[in-house]
Protein backbone atom coordinates (compact mmCIF):
# COMPACT_ATOMS: atom_id res chain seq x y z
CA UNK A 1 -58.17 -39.58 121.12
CA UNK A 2 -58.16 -38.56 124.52
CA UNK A 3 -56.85 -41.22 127.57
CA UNK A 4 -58.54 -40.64 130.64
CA UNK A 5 -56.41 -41.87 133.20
CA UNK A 6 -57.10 -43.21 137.23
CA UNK A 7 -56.29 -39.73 139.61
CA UNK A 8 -54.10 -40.87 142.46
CA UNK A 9 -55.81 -41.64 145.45
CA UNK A 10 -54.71 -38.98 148.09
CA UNK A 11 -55.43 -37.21 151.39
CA UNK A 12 -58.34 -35.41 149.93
CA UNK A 13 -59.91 -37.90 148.11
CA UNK A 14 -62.87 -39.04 149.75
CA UNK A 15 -61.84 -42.81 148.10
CA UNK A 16 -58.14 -42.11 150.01
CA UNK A 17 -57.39 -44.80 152.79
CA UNK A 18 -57.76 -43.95 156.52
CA UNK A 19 -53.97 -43.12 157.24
CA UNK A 20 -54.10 -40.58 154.54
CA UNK A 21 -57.20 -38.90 155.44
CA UNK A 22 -55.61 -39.07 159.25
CA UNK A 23 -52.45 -37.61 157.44
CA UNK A 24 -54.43 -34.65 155.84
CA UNK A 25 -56.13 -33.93 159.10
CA UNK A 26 -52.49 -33.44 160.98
CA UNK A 27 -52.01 -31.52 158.43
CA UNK A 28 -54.33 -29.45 158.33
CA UNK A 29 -54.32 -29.12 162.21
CA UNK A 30 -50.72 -28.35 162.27
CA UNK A 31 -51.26 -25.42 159.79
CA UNK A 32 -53.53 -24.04 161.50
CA UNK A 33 -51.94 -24.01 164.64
CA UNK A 34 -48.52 -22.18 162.91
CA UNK A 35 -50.89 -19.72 161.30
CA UNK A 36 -51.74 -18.80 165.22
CA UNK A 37 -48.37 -18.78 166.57
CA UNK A 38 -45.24 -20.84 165.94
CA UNK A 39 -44.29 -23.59 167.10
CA UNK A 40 -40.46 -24.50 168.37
CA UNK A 41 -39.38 -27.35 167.57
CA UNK A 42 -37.46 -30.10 170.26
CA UNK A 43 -33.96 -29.99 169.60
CA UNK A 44 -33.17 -32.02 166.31
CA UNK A 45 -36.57 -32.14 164.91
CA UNK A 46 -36.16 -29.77 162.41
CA UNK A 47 -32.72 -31.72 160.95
CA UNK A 48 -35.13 -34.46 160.84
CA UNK A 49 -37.92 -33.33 159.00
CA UNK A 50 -35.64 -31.82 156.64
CA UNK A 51 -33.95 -34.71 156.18
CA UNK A 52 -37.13 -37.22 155.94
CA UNK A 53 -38.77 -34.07 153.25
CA UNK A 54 -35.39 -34.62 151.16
CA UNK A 55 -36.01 -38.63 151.01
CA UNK A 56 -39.49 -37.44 150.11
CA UNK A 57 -38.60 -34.68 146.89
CA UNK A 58 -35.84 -37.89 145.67
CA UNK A 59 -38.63 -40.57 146.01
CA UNK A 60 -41.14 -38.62 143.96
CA UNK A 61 -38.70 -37.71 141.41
CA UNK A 62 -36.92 -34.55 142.44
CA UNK A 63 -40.16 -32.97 141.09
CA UNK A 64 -40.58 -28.67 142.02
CA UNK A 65 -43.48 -27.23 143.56
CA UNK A 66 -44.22 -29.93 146.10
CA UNK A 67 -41.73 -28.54 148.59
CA UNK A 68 -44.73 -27.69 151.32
CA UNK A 69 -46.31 -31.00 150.58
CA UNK A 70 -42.96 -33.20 150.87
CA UNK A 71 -42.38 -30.76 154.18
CA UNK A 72 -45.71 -32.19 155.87
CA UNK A 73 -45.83 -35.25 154.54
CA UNK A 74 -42.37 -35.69 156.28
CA UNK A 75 -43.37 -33.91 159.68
CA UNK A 76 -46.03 -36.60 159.33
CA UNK A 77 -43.75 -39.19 158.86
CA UNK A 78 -41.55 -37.79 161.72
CA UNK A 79 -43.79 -37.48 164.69
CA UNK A 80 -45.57 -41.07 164.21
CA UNK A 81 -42.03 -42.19 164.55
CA UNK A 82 -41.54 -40.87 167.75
CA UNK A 83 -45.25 -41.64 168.77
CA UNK A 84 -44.43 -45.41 167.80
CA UNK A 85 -41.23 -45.29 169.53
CA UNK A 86 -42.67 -44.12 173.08
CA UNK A 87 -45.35 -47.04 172.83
């Protein structure tokens, strides 16, 4: 007997809300800008992505392979922090 089961709805599901397909989009822009040049980071930053991608890997179960996603995800999570806090 075979269980189908509902996919998670993600960035690149077309079903996905609109924060997540904004989310992909960063994403996606922000990889393509390091794959031009890199990027230095403000002073801190990079603690704090780390830190926030950590939260991440616990949160979703300590589970391997996900390290780039949790990594984005968190510089995601980072910079709309700082964009809500200068508002």
């Amino acid at each position: 007997m075979m269980v189908k089961t509902k996919a998670p709805k993600g960035p690149m599901d077309p079903k996905g809300t609109a924060k997540q397909r904004d989310a992909s989009q960063t994403r996606a822009t922000l990889a393509g800008a390091v794959m031009q040049e890199a990027i230095e980071l403000p002073d801190g930053m990079w603690e704090r992505i780390a830190k926030k991608a950590y939260e991440l890997w616990e949160q979703r179960g300590c589970r391997e392979g996900l390290e780039l996603q949790d990594w984005f995800d968190a510089e995601g999570i980072v910079m709309e922090e700082i964009h809500e806090a200068r508002e």
